[in-house]
Protein backbone atom coordinates (compact mmCIF):
# COMPACT_ATOMS: atom_id res chain seq x y z
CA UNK A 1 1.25 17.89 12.14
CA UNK A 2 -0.09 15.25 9.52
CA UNK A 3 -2.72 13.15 10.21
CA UNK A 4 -0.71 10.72 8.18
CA UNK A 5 2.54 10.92 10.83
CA UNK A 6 0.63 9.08 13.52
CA UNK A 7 2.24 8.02 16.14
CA UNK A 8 6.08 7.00 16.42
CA UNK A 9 7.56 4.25 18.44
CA UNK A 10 11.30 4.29 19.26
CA UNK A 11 13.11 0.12 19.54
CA UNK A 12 16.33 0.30 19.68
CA UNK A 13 17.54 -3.31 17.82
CA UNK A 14 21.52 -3.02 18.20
CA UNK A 15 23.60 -0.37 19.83
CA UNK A 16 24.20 1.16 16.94
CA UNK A 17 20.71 1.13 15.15
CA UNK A 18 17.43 2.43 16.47
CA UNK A 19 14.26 1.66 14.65
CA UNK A 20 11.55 4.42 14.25
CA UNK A 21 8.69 2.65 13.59
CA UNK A 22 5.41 4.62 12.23
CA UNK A 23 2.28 3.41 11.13
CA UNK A 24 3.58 3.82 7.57
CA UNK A 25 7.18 4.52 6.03
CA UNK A 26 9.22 2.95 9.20
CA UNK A 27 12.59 5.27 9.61
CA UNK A 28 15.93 3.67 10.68
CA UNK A 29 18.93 5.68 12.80
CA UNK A 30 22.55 4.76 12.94
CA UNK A 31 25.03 5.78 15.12
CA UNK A 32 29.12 6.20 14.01
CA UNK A 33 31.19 8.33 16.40
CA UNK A 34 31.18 11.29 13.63
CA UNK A 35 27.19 11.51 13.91
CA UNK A 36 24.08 9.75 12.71
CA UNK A 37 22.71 8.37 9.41
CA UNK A 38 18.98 8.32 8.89
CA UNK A 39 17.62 5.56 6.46
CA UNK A 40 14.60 6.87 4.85
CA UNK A 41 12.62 9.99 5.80
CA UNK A 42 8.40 9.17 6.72
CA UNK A 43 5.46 10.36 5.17
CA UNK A 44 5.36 13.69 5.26
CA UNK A 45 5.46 15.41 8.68
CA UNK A 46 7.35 12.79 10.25
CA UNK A 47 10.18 15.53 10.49
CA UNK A 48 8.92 16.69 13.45
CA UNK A 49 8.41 13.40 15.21
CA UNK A 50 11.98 11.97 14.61
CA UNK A 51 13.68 15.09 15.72
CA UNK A 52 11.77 14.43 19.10
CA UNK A 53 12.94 10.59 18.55
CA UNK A 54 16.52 11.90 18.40
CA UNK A 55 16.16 14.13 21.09
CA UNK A 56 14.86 11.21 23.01
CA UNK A 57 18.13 8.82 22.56
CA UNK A 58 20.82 11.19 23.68
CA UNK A 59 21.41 12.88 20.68
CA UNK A 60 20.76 16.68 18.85
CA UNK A 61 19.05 16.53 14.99
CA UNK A 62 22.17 18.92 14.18
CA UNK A 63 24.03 15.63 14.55
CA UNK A 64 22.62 13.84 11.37
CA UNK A 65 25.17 13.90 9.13
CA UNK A 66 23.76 11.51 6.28
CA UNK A 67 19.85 11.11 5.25
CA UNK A 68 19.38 7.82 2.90
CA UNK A 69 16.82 7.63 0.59
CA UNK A 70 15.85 4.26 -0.44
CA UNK A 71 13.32 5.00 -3.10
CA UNK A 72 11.70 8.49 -4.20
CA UNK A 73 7.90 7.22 -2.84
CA UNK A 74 6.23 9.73 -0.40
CA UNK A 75 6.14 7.44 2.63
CA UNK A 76 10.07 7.54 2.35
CA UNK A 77 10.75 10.83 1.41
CA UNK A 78 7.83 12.71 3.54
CA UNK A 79 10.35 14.07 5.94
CA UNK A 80 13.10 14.54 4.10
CA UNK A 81 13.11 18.44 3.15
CA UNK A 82 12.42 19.32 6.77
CA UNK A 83 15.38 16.84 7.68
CA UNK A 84 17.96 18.37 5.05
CA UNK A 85 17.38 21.73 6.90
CA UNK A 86 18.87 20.70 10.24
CA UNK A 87 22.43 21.27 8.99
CA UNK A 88 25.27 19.61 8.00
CA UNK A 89 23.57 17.04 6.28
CA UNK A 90 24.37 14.80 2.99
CA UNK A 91 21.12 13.54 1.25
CA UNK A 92 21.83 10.24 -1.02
CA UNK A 93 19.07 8.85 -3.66
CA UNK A 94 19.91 6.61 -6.78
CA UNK A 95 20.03 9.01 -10.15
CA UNK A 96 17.09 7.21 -11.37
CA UNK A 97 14.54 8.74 -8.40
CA UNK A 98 16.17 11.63 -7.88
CA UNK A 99 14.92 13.65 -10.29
CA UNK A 100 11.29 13.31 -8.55
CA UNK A 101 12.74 13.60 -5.07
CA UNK A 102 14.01 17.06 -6.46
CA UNK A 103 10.47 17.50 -7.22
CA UNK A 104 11.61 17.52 -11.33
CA UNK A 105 9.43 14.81 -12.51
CA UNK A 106 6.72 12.38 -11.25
CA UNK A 107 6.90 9.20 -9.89
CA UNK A 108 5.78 6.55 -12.53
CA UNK A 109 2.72 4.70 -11.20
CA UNK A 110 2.47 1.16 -9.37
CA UNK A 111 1.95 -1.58 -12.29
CA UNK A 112 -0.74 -2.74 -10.06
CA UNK A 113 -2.68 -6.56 -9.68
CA UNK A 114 -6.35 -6.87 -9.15
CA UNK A 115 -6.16 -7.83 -5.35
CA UNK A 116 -3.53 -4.64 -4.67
CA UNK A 117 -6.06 -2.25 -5.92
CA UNK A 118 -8.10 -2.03 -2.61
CA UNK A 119 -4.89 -2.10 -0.65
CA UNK A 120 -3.19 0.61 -2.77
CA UNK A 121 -6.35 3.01 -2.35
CA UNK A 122 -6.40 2.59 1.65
CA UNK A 123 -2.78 2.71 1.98
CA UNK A 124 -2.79 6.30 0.09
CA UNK A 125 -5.74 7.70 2.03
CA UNK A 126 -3.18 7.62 4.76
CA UNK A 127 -0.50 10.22 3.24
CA UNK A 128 -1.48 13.71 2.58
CA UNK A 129 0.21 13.99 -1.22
CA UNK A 130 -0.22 17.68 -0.98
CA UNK A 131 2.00 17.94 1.89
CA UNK A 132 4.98 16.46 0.45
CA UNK A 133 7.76 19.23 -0.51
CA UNK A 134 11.15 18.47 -2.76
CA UNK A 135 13.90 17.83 -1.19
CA UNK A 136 17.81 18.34 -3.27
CA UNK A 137 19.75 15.14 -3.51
CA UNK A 138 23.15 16.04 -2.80
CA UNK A 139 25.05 12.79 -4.41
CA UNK A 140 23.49 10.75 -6.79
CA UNK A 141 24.07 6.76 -6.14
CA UNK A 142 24.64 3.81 -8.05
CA UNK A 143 25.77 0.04 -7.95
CA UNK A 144 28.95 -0.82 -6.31
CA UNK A 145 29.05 2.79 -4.04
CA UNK A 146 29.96 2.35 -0.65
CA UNK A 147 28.41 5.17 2.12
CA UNK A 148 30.31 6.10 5.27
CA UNK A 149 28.10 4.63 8.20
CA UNK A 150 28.08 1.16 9.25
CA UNK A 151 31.64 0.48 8.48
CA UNK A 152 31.06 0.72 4.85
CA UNK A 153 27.21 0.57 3.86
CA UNK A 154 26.95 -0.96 0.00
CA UNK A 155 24.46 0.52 -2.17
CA UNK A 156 22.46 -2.61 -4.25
CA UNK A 157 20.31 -1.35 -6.80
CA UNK A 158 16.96 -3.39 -6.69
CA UNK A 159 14.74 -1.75 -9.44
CA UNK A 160 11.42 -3.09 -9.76
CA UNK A 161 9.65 -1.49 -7.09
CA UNK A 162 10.87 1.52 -8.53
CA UNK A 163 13.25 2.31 -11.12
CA UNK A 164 15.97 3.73 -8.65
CA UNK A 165 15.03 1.42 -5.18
CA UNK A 166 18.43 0.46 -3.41
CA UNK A 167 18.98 -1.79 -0.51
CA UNK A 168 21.67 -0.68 2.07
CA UNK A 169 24.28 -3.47 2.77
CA UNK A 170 26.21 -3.12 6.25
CA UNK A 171 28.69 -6.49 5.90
CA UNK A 172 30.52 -5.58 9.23
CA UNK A 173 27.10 -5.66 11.30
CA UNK A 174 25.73 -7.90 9.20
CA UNK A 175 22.78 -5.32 9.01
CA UNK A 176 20.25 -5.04 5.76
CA UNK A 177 18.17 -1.97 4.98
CA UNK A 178 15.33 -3.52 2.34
CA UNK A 179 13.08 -0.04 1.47
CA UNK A 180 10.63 -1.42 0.04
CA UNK A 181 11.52 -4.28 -2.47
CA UNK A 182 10.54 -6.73 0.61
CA UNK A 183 8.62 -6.52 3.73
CA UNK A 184 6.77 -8.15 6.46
CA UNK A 185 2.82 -7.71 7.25
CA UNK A 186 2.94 -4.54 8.90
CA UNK A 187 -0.04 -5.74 11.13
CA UNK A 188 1.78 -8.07 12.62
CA UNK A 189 4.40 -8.12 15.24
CA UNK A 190 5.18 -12.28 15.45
CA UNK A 191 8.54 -12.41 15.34
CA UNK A 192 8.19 -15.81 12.95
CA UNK A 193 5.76 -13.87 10.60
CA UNK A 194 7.43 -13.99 6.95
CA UNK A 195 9.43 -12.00 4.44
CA UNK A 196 7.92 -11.29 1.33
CA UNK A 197 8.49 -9.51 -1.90
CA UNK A 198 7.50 -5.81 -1.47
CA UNK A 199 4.02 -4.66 -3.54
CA UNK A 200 3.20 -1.96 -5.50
CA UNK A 201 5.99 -2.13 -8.11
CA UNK A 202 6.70 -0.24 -11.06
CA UNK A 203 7.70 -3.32 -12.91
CA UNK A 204 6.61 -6.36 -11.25
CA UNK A 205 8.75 -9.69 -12.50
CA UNK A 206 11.91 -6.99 -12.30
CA UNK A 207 10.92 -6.77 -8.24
CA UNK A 208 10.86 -10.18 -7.81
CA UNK A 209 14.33 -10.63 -9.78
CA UNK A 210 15.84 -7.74 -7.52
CA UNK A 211 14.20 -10.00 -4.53
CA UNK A 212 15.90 -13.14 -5.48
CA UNK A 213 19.31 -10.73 -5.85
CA UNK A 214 18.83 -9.66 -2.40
CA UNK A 215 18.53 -13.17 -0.46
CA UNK A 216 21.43 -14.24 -1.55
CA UNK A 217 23.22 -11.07 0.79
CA UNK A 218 24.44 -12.22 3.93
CA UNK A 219 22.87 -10.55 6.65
CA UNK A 220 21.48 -11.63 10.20
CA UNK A 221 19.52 -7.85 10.79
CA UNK A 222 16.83 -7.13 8.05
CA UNK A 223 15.14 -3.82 8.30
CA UNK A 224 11.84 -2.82 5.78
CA UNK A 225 10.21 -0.02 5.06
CA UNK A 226 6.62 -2.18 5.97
CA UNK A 227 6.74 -4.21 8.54
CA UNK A 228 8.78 -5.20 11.84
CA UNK A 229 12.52 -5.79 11.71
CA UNK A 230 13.92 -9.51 11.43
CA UNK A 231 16.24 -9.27 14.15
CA UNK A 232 18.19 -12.41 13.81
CA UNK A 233 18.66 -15.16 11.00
CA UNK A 234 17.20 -12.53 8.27
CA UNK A 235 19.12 -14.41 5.60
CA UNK A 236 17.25 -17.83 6.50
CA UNK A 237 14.11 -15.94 6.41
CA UNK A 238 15.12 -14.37 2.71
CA UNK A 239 15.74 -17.94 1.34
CA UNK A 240 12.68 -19.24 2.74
CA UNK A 241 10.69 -16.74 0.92
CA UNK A 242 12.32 -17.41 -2.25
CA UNK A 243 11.63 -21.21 -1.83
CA UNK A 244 7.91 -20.00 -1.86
CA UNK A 245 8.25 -18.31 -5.01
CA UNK A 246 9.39 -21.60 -6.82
């Protein structure tokens, strides 16, 4: 076990969706009745931890049928490889990570701000880098693609954080999966505290274009990869924090 793992809290925010939330790279489940979908993976070592998680709800890790990959950064894609091994299971990224969740080529670095520096250094001391193994990406994503959970979950491309970051779209639950192109503070749990473009991008003003993109999606659930879940009226909170940014 990873130091980085820490521990794991199971909230269940919609009979359908659990949230897994770690200290850092939260994990999202959803249940269909032909077996679960994971949204993102953990650091790495969280494999472990959120086949105890699915133990815990009812279910069997052979019964993840889908594993989601938002963005190809190690607090996403941690668990992933140990994941892909439990059986029957279909791992999505967007062409433009896969390649270094494959382990093919490095992620390009964070464009990073003067004040993100100290973050960015803590925030890695966290994640054992050495631990993190490839992981094959068994179909390739891109704008417009719709993924069998959730009644139809829309991939968005939202580059900026990274070249290949998507945001998951569930119109019939009204449910948003952000990865990390926005968040909340992850210190807080206030249910009021606000939504905010994601940091550490590859490309800065293209993140905060993809963030603009992404309040204008109807949704009432919004779940990040940083932070606690909006749980009702996430589209409000989206347009609020675009009002901010004027």
């Amino acid at each position: 076990m990873f130091p980085s793992v820490g521990r794991m809290d199971i909230v269940r925010l919609t009979p359908e969706l659990h949230f897994f939330r770690f200290p850092v790279g939260h994990v999202y489940l959803w249940e269909d009745a032909d077996g679960l979908t994971l949204i993102d993976s953990g650091a790495p070592g969280a494999g472990a931890r959120i086949a105890e998680g699915i133990l815990e709800i009812g279910h069997h890790p052979g019964d993840v049928r889908r594993l989601v990959l938002t963005h190809g950064h190690i607090d996403h894609v941690g668990g992933a490889a140990e994941i892909a091994s439990w059986g029957d299971v279909t791992v999505y990224a967007h062409r433009a990570d896969a390649p270094a969740v494959r382990g093919e080529a490095e992620m390009p670095p964070a464009d990073l701000s003067d004040w993100e520096r100290p973050i960015f250094e803590r925030a890695n001391k966290e994640i054992s880098v050495a631990a993190l193994r490839p992981v094959r990406v068994d179909r390739e994503v891109e704008d417009g693609d719709v993924i069998g959970f959730g009644g139809g979950a829309r991939v968005v491309p939202v580059p900026g954080h990274t070249a290949g970051s998507v945001v998951l779209h569930l119109p019939a639950y009204g449910v948003l999966f952000t990865g990390d192109i926005a968040a909340r503070d992850p210190g807080s749990d206030d249910p009021d505290t606000p939504v905010f473009p994601g940091v550490f991008n590859v490309d800065p003003p293209q993140a905060l274009d993809s963030f603009r993109r992404v309040a204008l999606l109807e949704t009432e659930i919004a779940c990040f990869g940083h932070g606690e879940p909006v749980a009702g009226g996430a589209s409000a909170r989206f347009r609020e924090a675009v009002g901010r940014l004027s």
